[in-house]
N, C-alpha and C. Protein backbone atom coordinates (compact mmCIF):
# COMPACT_ATOMS: atom_id res chain seq x y z
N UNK A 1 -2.61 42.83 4.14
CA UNK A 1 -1.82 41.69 3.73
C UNK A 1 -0.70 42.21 2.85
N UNK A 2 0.67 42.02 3.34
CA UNK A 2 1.95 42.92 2.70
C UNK A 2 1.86 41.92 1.55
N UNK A 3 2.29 40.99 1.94
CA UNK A 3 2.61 39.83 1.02
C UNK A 3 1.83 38.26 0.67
N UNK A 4 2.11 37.55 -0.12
CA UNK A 4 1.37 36.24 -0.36
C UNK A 4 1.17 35.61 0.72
N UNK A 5 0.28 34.96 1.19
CA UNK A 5 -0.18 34.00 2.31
C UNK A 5 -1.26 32.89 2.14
N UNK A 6 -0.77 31.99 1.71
CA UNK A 6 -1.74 30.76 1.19
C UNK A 6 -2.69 30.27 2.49
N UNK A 7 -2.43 30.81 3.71
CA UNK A 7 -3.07 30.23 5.18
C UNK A 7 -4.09 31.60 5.03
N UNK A 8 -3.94 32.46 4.54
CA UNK A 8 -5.00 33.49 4.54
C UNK A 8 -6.27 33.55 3.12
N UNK A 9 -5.68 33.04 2.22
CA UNK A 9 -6.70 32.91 1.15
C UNK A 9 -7.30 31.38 1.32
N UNK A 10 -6.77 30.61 2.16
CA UNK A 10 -7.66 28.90 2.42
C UNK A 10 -8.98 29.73 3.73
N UNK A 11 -8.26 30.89 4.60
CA UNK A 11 -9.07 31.00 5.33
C UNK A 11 -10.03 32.08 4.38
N UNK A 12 -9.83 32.90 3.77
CA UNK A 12 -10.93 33.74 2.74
C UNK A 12 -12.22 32.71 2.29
N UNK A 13 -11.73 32.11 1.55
CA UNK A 13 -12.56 30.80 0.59
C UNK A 13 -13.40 29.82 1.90
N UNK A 14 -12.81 29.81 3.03
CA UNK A 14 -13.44 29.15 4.29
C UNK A 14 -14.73 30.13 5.22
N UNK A 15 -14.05 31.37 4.76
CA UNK A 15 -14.90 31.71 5.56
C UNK A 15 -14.82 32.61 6.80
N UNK A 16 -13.75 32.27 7.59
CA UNK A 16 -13.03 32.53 8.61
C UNK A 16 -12.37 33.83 8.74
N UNK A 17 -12.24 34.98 7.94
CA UNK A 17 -11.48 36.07 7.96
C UNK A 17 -12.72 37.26 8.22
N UNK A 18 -12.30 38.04 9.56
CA UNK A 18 -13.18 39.31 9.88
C UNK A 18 -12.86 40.54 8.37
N UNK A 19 -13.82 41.08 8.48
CA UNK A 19 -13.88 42.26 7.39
C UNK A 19 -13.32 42.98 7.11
N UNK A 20 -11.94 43.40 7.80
CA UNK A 20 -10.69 44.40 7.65
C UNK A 20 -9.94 43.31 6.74
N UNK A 21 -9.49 41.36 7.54
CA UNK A 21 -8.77 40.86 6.78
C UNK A 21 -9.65 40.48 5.26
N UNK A 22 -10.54 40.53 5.28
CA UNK A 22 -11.22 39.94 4.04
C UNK A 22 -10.64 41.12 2.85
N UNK A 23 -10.98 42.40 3.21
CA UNK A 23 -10.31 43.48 2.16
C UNK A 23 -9.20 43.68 2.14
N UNK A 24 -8.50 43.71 3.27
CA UNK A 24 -6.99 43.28 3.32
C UNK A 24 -6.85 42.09 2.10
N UNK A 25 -7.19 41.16 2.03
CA UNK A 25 -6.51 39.85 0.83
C UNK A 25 -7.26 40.15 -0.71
N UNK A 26 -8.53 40.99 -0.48
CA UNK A 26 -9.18 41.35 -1.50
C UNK A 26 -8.14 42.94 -2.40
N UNK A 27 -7.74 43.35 -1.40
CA UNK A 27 -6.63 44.26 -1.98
C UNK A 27 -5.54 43.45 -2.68
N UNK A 28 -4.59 42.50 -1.77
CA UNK A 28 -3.90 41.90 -2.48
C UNK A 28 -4.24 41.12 -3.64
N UNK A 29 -5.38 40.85 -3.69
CA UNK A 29 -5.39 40.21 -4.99
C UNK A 29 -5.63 40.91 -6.08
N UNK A 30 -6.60 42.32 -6.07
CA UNK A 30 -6.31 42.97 -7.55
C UNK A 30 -4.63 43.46 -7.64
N UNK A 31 -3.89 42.68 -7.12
CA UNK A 31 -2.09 43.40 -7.99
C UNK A 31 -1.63 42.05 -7.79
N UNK A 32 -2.25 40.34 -7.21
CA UNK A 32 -1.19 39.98 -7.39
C UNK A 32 -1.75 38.71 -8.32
N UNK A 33 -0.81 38.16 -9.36
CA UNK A 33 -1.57 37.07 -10.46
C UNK A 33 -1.72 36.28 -9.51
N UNK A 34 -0.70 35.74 -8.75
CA UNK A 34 -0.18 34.49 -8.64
C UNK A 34 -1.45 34.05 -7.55
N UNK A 35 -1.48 35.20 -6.77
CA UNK A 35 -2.58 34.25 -5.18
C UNK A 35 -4.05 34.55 -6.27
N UNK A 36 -3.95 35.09 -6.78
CA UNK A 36 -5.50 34.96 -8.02
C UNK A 36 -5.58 33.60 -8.69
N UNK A 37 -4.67 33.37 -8.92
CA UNK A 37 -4.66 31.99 -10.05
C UNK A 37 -4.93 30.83 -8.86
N UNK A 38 -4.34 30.82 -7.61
CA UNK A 38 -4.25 30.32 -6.61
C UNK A 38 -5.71 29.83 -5.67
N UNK A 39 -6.48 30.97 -5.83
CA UNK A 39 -8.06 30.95 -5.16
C UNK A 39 -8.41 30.18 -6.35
N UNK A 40 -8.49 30.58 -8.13
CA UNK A 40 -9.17 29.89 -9.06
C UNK A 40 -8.58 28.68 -8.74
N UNK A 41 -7.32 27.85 -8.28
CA UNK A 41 -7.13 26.52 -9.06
C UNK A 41 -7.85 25.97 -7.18
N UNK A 42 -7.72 26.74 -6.01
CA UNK A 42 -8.19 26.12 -4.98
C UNK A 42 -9.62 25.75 -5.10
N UNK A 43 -10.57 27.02 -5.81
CA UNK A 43 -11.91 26.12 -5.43
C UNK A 43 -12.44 25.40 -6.96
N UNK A 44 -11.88 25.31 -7.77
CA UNK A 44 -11.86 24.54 -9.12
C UNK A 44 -11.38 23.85 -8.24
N UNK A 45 -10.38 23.08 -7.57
CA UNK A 45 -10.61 21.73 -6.78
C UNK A 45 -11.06 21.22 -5.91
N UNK A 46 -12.27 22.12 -4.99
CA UNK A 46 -12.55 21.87 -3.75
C UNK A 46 -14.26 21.88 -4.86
N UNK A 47 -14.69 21.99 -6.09
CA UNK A 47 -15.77 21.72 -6.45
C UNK A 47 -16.10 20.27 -6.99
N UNK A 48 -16.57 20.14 -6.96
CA UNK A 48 -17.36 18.30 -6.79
C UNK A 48 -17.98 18.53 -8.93
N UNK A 49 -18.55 19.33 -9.04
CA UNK A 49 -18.71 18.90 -10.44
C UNK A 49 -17.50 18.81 -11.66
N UNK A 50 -15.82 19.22 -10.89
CA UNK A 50 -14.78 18.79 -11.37
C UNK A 50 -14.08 17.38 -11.23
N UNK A 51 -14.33 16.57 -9.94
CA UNK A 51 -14.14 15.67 -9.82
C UNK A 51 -13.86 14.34 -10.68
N UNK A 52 -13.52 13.85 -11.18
CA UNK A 52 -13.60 12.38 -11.81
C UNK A 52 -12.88 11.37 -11.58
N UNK A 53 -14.24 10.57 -11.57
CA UNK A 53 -14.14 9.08 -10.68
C UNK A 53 -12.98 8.11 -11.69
N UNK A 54 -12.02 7.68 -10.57
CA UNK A 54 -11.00 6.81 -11.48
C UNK A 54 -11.48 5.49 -11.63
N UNK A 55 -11.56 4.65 -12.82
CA UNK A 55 -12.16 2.99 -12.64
C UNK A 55 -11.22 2.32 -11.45
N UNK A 56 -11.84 1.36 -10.81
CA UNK A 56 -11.06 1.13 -10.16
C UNK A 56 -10.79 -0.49 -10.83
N UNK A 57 -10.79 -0.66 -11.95
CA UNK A 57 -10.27 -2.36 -12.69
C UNK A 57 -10.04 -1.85 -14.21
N UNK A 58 -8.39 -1.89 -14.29
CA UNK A 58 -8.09 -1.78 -15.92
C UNK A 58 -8.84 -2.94 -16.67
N UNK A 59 -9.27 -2.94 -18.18
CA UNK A 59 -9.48 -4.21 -18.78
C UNK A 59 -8.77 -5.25 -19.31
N UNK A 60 -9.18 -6.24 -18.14
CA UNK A 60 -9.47 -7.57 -18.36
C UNK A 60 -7.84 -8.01 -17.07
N UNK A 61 -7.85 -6.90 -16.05
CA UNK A 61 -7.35 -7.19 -14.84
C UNK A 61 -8.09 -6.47 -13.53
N UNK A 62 -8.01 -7.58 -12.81
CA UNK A 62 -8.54 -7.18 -11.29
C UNK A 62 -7.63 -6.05 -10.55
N UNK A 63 -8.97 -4.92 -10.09
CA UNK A 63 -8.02 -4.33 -8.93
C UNK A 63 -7.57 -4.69 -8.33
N UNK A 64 -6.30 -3.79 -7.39
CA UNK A 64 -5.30 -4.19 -6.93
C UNK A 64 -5.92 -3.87 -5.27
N UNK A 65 -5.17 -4.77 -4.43
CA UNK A 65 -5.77 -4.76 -3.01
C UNK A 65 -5.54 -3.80 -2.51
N UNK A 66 -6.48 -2.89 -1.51
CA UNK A 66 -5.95 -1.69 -0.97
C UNK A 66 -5.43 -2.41 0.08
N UNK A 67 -4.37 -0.95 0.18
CA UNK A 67 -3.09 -1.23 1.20
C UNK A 67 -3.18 -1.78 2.69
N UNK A 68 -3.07 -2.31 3.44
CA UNK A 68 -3.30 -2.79 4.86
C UNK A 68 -2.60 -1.31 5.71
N UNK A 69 -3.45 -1.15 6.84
CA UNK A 69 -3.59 -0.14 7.47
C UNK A 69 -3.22 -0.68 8.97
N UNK A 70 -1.95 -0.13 9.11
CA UNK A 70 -1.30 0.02 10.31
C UNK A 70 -0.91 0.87 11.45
């Protein structure tokens, strides 16, 4: 991996990359911050004990209707 490729570290974290590309992106990442910070903020959001549930009724008004689907 010469350079950054966000379609190659979604496929790392998935699963999907044979063992030449897996060390291939595992190389790029000890030199590069940015696709490092990139895997941390991807599966810090693809984890469920980060999640939080939004209320769905401010106080002392009714939610608002979901949108009609066309």
């Amino acid at each position: 991996m010469s350079g950054c490729s966000f379609e190659k570290l979604l496929k790392l974290l998935d699963e999907q990359l044979d063992l030449d590309s897996q060390l291939d992106v595992f190389d790029h990442l000890d030199h590069c911050e940015n696709c490092r910070e990139a895997v941390y903020h991807i599966m810090r959001d693809r984890d469920a004990g980060y999640f939080v549930a939004c209320p769905t009724k401010a106080k002392g008004r009714p939610a608002p209707e979901p949108a009609a689907v066309t």
